[in-house]
PDB file of N, CA and C in Angstrom:
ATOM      1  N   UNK A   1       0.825  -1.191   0.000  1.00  0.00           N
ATOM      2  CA  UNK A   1       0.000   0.000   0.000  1.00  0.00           C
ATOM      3  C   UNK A   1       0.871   1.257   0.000  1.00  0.00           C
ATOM      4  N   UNK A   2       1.795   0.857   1.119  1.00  0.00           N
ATOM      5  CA  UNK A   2       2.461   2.489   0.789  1.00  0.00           C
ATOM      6  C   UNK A   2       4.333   1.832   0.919  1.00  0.00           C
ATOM      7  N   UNK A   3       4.750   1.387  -0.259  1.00  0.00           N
ATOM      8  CA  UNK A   3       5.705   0.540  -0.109  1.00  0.00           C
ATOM      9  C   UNK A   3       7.120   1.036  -0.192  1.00  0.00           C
ATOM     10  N   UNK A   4       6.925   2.712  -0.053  1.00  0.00           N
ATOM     11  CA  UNK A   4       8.665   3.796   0.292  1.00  0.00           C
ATOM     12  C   UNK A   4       8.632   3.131   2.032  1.00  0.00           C
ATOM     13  N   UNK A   5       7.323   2.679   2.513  1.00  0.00           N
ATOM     14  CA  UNK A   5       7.466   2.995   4.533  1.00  0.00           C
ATOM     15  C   UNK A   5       7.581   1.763   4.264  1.00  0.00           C
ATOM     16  N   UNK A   6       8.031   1.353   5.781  1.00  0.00           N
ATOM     17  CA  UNK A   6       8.200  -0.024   6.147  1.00  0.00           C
ATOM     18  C   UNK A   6       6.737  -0.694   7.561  1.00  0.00           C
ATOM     19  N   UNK A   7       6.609  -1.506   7.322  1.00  0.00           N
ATOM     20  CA  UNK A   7       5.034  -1.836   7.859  1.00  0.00           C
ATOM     21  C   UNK A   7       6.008  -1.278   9.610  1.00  0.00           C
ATOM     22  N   UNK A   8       6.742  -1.416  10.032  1.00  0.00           N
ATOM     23  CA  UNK A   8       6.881  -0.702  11.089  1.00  0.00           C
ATOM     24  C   UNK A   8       7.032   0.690  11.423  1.00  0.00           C
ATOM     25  N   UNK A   9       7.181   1.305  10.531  1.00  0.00           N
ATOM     26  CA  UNK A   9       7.530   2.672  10.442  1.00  0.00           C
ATOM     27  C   UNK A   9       5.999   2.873  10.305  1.00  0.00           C
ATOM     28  N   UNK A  10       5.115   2.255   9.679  1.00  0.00           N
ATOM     29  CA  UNK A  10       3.581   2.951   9.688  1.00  0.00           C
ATOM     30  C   UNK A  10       2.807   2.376  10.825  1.00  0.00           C
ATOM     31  N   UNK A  11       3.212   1.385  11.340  1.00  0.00           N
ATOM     32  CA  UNK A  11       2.787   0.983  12.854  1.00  0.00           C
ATOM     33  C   UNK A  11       3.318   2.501  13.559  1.00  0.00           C
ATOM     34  N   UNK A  12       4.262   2.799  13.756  1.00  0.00           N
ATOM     35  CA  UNK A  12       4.811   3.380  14.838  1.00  0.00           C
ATOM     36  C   UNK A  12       3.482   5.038  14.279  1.00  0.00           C
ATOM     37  N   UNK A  13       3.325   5.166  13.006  1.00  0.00           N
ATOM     38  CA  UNK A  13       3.081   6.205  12.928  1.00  0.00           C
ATOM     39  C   UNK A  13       1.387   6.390  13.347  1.00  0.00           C
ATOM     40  N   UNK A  14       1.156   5.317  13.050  1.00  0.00           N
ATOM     41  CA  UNK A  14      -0.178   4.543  14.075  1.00  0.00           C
ATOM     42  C   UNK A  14      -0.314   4.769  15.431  1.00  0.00           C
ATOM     43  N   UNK A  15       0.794   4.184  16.149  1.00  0.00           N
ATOM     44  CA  UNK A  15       0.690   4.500  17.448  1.00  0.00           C
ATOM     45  C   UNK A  15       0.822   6.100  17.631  1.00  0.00           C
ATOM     46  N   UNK A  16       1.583   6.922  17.060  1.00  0.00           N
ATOM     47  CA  UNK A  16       1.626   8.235  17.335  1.00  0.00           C
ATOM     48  C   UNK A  16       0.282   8.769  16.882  1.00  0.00           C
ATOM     49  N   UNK A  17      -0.442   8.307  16.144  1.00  0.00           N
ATOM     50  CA  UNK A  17      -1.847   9.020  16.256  1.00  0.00           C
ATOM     51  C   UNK A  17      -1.809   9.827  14.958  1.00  0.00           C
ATOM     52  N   UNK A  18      -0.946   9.530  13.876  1.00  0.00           N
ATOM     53  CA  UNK A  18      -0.852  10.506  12.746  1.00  0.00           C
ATOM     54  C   UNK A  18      -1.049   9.765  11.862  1.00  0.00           C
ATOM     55  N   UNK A  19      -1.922   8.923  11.486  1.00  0.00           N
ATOM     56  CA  UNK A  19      -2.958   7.712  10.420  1.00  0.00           C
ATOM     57  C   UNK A  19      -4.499   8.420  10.730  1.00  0.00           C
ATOM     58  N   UNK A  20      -4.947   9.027   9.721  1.00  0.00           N
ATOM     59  CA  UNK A  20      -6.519   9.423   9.540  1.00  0.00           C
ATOM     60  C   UNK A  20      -7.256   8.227   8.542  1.00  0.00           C
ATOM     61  N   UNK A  21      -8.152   7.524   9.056  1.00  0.00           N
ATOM     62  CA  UNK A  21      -8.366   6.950   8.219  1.00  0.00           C
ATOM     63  C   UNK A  21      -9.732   7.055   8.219  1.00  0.00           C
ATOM     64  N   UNK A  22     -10.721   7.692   7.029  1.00  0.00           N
ATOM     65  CA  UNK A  22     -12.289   8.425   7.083  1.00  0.00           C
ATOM     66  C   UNK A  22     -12.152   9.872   8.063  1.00  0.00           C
ATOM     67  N   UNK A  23     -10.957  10.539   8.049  1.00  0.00           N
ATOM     68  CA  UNK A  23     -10.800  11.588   8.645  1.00  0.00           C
ATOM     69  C   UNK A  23     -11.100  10.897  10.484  1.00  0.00           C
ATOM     70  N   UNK A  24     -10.710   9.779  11.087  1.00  0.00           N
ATOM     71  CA  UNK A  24     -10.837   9.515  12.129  1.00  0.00           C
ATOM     72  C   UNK A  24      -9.176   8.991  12.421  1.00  0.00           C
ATOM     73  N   UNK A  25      -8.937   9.077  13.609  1.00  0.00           N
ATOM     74  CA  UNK A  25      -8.068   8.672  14.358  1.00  0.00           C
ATOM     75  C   UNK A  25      -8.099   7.146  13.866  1.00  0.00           C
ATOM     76  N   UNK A  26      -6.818   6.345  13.183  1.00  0.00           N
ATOM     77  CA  UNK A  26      -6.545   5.270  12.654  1.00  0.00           C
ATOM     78  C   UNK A  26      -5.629   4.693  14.335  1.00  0.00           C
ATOM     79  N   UNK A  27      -5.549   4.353  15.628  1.00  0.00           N
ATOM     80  CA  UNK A  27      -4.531   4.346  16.495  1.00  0.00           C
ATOM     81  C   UNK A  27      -4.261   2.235  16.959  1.00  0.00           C
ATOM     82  N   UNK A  28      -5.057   1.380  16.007  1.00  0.00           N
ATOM     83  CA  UNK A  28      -5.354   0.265  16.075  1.00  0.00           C
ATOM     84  C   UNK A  28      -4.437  -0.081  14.728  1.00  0.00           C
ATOM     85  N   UNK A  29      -3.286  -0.165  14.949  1.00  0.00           N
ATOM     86  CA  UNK A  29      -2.208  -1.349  13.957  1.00  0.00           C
ATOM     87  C   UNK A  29      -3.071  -2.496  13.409  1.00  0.00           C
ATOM     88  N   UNK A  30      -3.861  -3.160  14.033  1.00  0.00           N
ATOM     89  CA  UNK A  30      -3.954  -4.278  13.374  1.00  0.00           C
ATOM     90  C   UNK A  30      -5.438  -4.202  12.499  1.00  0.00           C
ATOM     91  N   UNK A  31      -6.178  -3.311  12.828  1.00  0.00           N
ATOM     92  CA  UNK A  31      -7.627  -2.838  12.513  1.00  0.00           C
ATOM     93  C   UNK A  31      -6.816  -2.556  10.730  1.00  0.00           C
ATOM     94  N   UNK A  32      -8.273  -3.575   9.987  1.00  0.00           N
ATOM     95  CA  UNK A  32      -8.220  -3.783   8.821  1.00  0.00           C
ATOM     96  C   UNK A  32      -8.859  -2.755   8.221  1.00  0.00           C
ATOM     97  N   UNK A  33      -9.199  -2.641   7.061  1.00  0.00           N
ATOM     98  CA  UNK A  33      -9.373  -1.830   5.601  1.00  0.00           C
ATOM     99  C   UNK A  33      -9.486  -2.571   4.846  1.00  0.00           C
ATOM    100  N   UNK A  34     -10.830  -2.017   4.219  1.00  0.00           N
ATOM    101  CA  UNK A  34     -11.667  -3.244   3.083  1.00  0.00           C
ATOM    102  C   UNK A  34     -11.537  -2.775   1.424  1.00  0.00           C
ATOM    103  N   UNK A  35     -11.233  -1.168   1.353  1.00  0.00           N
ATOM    104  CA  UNK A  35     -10.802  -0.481   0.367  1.00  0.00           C
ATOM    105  C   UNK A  35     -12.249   0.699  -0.084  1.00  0.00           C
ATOM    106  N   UNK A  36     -11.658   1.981  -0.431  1.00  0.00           N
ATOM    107  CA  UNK A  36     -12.414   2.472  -0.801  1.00  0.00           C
ATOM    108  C   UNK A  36     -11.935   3.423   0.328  1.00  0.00           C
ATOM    109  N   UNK A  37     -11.661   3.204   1.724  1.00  0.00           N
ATOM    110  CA  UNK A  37     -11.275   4.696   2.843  1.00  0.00           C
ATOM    111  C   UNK A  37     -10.335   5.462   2.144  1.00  0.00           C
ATOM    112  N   UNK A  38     -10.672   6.353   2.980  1.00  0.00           N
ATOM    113  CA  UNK A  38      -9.928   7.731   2.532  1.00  0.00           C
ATOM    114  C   UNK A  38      -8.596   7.379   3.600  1.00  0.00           C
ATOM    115  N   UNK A  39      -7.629   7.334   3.025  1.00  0.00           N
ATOM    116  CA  UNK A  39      -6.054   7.180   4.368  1.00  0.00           C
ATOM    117  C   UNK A  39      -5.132   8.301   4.153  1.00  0.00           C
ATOM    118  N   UNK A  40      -5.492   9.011   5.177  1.00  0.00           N
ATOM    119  CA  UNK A  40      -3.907  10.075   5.410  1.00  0.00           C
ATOM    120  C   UNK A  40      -2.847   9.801   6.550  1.00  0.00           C
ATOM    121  N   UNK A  41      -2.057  10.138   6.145  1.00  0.00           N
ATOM    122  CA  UNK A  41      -1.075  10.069   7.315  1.00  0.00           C
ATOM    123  C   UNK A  41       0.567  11.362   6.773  1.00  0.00           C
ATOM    124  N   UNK A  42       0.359  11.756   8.518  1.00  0.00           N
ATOM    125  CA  UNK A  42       1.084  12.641   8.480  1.00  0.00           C
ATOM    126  C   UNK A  42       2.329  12.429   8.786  1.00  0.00           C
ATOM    127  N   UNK A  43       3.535  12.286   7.354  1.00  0.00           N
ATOM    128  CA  UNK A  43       4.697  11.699   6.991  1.00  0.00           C
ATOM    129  C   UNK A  43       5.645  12.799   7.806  1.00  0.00           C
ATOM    130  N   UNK A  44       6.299  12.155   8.622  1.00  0.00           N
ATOM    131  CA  UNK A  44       7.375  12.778   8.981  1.00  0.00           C
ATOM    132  C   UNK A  44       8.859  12.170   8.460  1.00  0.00           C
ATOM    133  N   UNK A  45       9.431  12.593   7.115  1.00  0.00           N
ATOM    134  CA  UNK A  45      10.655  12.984   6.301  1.00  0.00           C
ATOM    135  C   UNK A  45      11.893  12.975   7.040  1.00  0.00           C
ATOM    136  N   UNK A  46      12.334  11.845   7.345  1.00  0.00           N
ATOM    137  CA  UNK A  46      13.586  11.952   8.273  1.00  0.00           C
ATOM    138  C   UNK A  46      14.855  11.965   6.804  1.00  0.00           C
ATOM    139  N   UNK A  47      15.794  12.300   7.431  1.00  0.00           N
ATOM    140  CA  UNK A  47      16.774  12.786   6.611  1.00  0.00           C
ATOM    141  C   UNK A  47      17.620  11.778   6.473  1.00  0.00           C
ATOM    142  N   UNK A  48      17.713  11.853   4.691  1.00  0.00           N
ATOM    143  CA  UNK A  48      18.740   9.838   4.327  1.00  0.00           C
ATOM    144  C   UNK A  48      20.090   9.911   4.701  1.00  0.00           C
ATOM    145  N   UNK A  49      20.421   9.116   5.390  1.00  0.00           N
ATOM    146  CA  UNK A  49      21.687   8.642   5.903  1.00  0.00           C
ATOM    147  C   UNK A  49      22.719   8.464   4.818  1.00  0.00           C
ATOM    148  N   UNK A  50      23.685   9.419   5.302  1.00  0.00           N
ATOM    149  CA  UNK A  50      24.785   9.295   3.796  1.00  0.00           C
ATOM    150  C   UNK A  50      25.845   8.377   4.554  1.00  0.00           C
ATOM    151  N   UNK A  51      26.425   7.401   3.742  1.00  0.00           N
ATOM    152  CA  UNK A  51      27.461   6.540   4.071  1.00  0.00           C
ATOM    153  C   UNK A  51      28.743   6.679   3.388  1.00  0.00           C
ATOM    154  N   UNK A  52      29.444   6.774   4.407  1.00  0.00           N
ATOM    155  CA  UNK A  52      31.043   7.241   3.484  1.00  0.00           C
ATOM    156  C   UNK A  52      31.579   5.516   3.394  1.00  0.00           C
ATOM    157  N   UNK A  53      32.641   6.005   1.997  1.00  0.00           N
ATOM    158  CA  UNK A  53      33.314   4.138   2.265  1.00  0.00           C
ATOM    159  C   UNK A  53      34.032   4.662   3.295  1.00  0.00           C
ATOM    160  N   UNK A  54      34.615   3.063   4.127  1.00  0.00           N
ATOM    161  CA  UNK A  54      35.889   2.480   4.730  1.00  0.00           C
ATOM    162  C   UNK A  54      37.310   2.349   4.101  1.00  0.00           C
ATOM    163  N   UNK A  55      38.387   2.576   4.358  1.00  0.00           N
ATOM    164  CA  UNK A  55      39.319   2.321   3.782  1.00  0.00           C
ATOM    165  C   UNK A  55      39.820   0.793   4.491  1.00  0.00           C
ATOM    166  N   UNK A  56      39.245  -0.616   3.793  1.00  0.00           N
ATOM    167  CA  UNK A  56      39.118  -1.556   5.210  1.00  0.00           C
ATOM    168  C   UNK A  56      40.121  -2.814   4.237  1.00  0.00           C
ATOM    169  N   UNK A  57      41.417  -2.980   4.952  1.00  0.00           N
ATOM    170  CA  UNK A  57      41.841  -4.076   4.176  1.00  0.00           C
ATOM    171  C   UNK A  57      41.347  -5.629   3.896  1.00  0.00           C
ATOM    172  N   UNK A  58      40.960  -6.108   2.597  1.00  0.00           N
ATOM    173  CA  UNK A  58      40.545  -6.957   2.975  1.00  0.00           C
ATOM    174  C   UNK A  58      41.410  -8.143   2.357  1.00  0.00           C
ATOM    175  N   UNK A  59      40.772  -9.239   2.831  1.00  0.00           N
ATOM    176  CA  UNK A  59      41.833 -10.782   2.738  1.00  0.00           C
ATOM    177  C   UNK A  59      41.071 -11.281   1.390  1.00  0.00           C
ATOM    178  N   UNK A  60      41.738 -11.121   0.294  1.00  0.00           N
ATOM    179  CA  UNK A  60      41.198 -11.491  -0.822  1.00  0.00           C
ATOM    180  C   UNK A  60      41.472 -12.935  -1.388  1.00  0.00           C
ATOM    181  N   UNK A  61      40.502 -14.087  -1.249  1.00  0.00           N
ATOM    182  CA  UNK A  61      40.843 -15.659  -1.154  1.00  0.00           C
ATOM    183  C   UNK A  61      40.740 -15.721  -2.931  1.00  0.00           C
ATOM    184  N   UNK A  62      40.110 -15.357  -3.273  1.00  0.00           N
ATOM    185  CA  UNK A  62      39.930 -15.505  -5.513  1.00  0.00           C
ATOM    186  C   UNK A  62      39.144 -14.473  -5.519  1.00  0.00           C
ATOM    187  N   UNK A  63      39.800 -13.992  -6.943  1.00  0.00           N
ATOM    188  CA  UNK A  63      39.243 -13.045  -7.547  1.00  0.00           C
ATOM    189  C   UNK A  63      39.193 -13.742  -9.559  1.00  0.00           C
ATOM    190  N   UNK A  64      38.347 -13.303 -10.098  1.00  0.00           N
ATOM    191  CA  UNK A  64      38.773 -13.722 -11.397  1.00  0.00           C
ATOM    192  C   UNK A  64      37.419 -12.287 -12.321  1.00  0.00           C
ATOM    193  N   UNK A  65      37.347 -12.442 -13.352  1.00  0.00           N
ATOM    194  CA  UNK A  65      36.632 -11.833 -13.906  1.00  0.00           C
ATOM    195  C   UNK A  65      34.942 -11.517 -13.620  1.00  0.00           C
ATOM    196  N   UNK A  66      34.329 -12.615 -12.842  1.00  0.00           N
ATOM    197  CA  UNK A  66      32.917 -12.802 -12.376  1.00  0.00           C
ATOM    198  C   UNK A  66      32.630 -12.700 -11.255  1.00  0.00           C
ATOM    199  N   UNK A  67      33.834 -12.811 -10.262  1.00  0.00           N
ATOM    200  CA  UNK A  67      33.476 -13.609  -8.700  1.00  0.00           C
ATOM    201  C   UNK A  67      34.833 -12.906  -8.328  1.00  0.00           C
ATOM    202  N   UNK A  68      34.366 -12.270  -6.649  1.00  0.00           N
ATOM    203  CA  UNK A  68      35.303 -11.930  -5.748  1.00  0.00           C
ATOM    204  C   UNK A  68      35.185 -12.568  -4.475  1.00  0.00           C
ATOM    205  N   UNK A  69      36.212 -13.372  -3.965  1.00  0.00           N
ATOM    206  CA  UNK A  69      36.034 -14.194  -2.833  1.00  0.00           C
ATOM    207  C   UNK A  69      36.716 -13.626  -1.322  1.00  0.00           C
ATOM    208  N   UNK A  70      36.448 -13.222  -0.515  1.00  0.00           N
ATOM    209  CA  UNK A  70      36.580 -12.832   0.791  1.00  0.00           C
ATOM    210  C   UNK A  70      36.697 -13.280   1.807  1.00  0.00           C
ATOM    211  N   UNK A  71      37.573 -13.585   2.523  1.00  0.00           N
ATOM    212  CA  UNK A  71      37.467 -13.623   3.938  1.00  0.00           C
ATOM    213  C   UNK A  71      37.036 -12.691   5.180  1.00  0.00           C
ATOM    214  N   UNK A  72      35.895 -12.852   5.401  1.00  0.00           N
ATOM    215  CA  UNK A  72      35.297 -11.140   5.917  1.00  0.00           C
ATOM    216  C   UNK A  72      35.320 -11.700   7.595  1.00  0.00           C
ATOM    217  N   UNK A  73      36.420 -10.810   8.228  1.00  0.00           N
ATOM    218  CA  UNK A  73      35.763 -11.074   9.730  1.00  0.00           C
ATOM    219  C   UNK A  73      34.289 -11.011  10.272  1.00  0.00           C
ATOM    220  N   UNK A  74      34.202 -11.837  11.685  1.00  0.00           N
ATOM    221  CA  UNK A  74      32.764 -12.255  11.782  1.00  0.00           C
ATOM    222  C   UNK A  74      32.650 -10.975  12.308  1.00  0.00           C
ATOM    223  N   UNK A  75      33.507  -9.774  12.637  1.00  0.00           N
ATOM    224  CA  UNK A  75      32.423  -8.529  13.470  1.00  0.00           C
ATOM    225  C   UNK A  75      32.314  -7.504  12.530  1.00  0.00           C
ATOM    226  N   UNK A  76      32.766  -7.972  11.172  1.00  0.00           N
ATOM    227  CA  UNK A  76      32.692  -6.560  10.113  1.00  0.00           C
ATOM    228  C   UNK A  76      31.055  -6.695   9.481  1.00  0.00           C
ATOM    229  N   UNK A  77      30.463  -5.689   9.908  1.00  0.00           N
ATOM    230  CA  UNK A  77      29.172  -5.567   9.264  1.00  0.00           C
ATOM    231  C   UNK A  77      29.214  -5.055   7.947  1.00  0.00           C
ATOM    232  N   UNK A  78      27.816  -6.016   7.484  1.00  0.00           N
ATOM    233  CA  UNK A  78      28.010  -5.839   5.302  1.00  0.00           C
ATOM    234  C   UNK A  78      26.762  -5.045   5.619  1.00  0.00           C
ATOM    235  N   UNK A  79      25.818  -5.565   6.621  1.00  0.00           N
ATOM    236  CA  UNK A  79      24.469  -4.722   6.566  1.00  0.00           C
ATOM    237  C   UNK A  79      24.105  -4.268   7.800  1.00  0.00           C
ATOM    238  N   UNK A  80      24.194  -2.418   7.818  1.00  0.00           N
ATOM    239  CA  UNK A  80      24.130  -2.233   9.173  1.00  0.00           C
ATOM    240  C   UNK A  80      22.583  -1.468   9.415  1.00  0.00           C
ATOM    241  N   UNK A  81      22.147  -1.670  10.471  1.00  0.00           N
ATOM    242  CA  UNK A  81      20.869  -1.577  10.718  1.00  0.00           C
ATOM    243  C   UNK A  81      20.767  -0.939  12.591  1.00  0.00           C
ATOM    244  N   UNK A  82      19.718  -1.034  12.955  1.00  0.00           N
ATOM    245  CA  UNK A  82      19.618  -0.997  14.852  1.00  0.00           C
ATOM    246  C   UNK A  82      20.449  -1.346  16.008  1.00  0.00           C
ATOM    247  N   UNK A  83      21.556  -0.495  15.990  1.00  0.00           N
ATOM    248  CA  UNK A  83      22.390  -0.849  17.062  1.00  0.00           C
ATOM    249  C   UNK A  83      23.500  -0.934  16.072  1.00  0.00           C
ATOM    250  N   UNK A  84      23.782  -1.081  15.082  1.00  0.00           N
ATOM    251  CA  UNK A  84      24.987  -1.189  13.782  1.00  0.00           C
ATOM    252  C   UNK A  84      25.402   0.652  13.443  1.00  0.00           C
ATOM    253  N   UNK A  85      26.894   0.879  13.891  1.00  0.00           N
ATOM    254  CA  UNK A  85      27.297   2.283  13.082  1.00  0.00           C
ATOM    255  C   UNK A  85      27.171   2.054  11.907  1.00  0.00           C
TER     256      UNK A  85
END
């Protein structure tokens, strides 16, 4: 339905009380929609996270024209998320 947010990010925006749905207070996450309501919600635009590279040596096991092979330590994060710099 609204697939830039993430179903938690529109929960949370649920719980904050900023989901109109028929111009009423939407504050029930799990309360369904049959189609045809009117849905607003008041988007609060947080600002995109710019990521600089690492200058990070890495242990290169094969490399060839298709495929790069790595030995990546277990505490180097590839995907950082909640609690991840």
């Amino acid at each position: 339905m609204f697939p830039d947010y993430s179903r938690s990010r529109i929960k949370e925006w649920i719980l904050d009380q900023r989901v109109l749905v028929n111009g009423n207070i939407g504050d029930k996450p799990k309360e369904k929609v049959l189609g045809g309501e009117h849905i607003a919600i008041d988007v609060e635009i947080e600002e995109e996270a710019r990521f600089q590279p690492q200058d990070i040596p890495l242990n290169i096991v094969y490399e060839d024209d298709d495929i790069l092979v790595i030995n990546k330590p277990r505490d180097l994060v590839v995907h950082p998320g909640a609690g991840q710099p």
